[in-house]
Protein backbone atom coordinates (compact mmCIF):
# COMPACT_ATOMS: atom_id res chain seq x y z
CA UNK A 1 78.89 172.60 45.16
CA UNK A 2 76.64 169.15 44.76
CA UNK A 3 76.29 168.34 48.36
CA UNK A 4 77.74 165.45 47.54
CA UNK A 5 81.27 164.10 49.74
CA UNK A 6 84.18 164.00 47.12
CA UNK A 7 86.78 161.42 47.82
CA UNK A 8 90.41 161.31 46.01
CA UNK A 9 91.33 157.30 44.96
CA UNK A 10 94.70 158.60 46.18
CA UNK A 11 97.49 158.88 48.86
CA UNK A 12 99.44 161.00 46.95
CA UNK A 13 100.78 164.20 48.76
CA UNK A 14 101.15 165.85 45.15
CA UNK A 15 97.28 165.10 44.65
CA UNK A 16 96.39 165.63 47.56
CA UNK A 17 98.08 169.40 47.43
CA UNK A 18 96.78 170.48 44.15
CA UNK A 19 92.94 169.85 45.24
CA UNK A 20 93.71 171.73 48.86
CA UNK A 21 94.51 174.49 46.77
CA UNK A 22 91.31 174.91 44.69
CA UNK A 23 89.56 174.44 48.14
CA UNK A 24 87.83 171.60 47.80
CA UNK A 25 86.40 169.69 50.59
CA UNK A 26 87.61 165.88 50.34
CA UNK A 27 87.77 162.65 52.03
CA UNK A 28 91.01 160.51 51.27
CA UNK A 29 90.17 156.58 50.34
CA UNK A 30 93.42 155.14 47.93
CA UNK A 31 92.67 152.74 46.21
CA UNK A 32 93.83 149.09 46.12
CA UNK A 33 93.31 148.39 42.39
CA UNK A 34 95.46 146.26 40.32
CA UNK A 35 97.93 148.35 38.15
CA UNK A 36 98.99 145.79 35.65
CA UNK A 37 98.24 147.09 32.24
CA UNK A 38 99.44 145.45 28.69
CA UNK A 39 102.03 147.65 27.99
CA UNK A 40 100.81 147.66 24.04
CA UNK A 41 98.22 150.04 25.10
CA UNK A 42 98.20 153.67 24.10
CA UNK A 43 99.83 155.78 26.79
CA UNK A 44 96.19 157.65 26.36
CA UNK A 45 94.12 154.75 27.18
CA UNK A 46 96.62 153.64 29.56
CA UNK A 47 96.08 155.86 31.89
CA UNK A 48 92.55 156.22 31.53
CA UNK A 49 92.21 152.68 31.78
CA UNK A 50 93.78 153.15 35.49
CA UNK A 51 92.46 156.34 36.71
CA UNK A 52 88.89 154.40 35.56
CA UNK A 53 90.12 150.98 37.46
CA UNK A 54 91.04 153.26 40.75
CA UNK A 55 87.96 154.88 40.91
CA UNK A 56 85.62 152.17 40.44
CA UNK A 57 87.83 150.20 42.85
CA UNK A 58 87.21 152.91 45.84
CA UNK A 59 83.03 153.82 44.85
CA UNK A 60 82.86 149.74 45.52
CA UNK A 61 84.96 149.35 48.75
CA UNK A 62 84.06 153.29 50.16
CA UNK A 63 80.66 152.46 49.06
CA UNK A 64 80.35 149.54 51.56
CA UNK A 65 80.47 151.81 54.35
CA UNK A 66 79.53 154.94 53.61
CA UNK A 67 75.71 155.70 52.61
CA UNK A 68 76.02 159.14 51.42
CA UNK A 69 76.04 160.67 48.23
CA UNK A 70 79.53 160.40 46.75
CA UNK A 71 81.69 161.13 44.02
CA UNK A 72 85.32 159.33 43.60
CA UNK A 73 88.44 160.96 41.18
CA UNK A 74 90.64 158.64 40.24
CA UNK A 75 94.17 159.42 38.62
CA UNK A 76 97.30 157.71 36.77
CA UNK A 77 100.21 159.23 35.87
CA UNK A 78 102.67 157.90 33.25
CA UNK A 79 106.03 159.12 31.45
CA UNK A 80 106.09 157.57 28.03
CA UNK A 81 109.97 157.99 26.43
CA UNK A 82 110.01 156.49 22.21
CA UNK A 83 106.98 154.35 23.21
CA UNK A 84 107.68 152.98 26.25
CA UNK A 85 106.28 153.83 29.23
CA UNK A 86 108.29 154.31 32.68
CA UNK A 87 106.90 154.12 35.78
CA UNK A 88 108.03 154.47 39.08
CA UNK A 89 111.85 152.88 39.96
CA UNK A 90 111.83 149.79 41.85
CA UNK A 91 115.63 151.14 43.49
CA UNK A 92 117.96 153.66 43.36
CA UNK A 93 119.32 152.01 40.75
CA UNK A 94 116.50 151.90 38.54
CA UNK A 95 115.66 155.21 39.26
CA UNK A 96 119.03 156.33 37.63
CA UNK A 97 118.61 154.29 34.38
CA UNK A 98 115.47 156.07 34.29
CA UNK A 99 117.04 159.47 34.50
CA UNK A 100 119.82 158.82 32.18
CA UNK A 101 117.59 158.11 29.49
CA UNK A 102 115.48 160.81 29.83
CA UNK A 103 118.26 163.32 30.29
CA UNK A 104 119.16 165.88 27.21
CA UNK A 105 115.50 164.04 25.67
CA UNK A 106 111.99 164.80 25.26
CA UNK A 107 108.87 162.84 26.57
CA UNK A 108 105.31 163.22 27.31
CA UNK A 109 103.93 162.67 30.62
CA UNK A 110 100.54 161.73 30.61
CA UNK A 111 97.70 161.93 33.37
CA UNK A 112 94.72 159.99 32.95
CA UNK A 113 91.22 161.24 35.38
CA UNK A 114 88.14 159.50 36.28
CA UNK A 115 85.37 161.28 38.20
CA UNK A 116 82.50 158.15 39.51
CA UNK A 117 79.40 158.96 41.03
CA UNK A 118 78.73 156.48 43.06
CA UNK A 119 75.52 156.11 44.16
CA UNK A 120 74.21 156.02 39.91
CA UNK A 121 77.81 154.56 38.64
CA UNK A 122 78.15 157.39 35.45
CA UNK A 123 81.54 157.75 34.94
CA UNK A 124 83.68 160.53 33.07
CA UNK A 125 87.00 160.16 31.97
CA UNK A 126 89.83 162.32 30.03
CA UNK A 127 93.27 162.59 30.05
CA UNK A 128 95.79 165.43 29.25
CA UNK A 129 99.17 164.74 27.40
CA UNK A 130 102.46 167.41 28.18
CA UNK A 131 105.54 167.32 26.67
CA UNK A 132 108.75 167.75 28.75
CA UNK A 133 112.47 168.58 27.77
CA UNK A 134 115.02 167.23 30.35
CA UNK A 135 118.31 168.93 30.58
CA UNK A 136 121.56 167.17 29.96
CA UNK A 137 122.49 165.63 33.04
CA UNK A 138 125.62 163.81 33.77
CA UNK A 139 126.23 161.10 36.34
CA UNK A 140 126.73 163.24 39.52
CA UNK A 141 123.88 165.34 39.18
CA UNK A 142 121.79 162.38 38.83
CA UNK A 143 123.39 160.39 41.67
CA UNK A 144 122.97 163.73 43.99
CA UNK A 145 118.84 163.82 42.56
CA UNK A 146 118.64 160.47 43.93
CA UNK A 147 120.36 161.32 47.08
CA UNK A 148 117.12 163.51 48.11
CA UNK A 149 114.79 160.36 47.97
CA UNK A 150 112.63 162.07 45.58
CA UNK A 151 112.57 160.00 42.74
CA UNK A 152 111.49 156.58 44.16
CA UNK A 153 108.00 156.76 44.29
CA UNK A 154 107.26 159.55 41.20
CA UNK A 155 106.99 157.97 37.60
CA UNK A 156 109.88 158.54 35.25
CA UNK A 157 111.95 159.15 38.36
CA UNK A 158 111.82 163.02 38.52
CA UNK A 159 109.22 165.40 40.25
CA UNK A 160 108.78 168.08 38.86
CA UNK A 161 106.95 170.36 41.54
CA UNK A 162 110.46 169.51 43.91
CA UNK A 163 113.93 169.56 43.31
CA UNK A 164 113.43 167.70 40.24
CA UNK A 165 112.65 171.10 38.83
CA UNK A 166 116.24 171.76 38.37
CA UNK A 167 116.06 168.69 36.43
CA UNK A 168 113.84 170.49 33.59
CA UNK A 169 114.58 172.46 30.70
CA UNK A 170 111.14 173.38 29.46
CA UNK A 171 107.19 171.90 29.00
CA UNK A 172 104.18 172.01 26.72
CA UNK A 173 101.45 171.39 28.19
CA UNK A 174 99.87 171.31 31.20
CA UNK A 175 102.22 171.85 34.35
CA UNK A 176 99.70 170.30 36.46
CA UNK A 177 99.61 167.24 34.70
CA UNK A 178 103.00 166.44 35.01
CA UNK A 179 102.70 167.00 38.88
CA UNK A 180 100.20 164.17 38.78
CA UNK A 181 96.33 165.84 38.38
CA UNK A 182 95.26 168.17 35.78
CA UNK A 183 93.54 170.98 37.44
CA UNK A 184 91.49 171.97 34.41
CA UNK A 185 90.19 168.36 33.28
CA UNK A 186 89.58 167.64 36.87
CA UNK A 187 87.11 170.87 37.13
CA UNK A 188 85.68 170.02 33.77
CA UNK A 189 84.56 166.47 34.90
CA UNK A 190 83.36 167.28 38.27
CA UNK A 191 81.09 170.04 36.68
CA UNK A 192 79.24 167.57 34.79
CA UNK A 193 78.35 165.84 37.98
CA UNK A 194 77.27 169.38 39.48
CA UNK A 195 80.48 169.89 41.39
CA UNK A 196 81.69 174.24 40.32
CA UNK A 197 84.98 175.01 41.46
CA UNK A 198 84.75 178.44 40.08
């Protein structure tokens, strides 16, 4: 390990998991960053774009209190259906147009990663791209998803490390990815700042 504190731009419970597991030593700091990104932006740039803006957002604002060596991740996760990218539903409602275009289709989800040091401010970025096939659904299978509350704050409106599971017919890619942080491009980046997970 670096020495240095690692702290996760996050509040996600998903995140949050995934980084317990590799046993990793972190300090939680989300970040308040604006999200708003023109939506004629590559889905690839897209999220790196926001995994970059969340990270630099928390080595600033952690950075104003804290005097130790430090090194932020910051993360964005997007599901991208012909083009067009949905995030997380705004209602129940939402959430089920979501899910009805998805269902019996497939789409990529993409998570973008940012690892900051921040006492020099070098950044490293990547992002990983997986595509997912979505079963046919019909109406009261997606009305009973919604029921379990799970889809209202998880882009695309399915997750797929819960019930949402049930949801899914197959990926390509990276499961971790589509559960919100890539384990493998996470390791990569944190072992150019000096950071071995293995």
């Amino acid at each position: 390990m670096s020495g240095k504190t690692i702290v996760l731009a996050s509040s996600s419970a998903r995140r949050k998991e995934l980084l317990q597991g590799l046993g990793l030593d972190y300090v939680v700091f989300p970040s308040s960053a604006d999200e708003m990104v023109d939506e004629a932006v590559e889905p690839a740039d897209y999220v790196r774009i926001l995994a970059e803006r969340k990270a630099q957002d928390v080595v600033q604002e952690y950075g104003k209190t804290h005097e130790e060596a430090f090194l932020v991740i910051g993360a964005d996760t997007i599901v991208v259906l012909d083009g067009k990218v949905l995030g997380k539903p705004s209602s129940p409602e939402d959430a089920a147009r979501m899910l009805k275009v998805l269902q019996g289709k497939i789409h990529d989800v993409y998570t973008g990663v940012c690892v900051v040091d921040g006492q020099r401010g070098l950044l490293k970025s990547g992002f990983c791209r997986t595509r997912v096939t979505m079963k046919e659904l019909n109406d009261q299978r997606i009305q009973r998803y919604i029921g379990t509350g799970e889809p209202l704050d998880k882009a695309g409106a399915y997750g797929i490390q819960g019930k949402g599971a049930l949801l899914i017919q197959g990926i390509e890619g990276d499961y971790f990815s589509v559960v919100g942080l890539p384990l493998g491009l996470t390791s990569d980046l944190l072992e150019e700042f000096g950071v071995q997970l293995l």
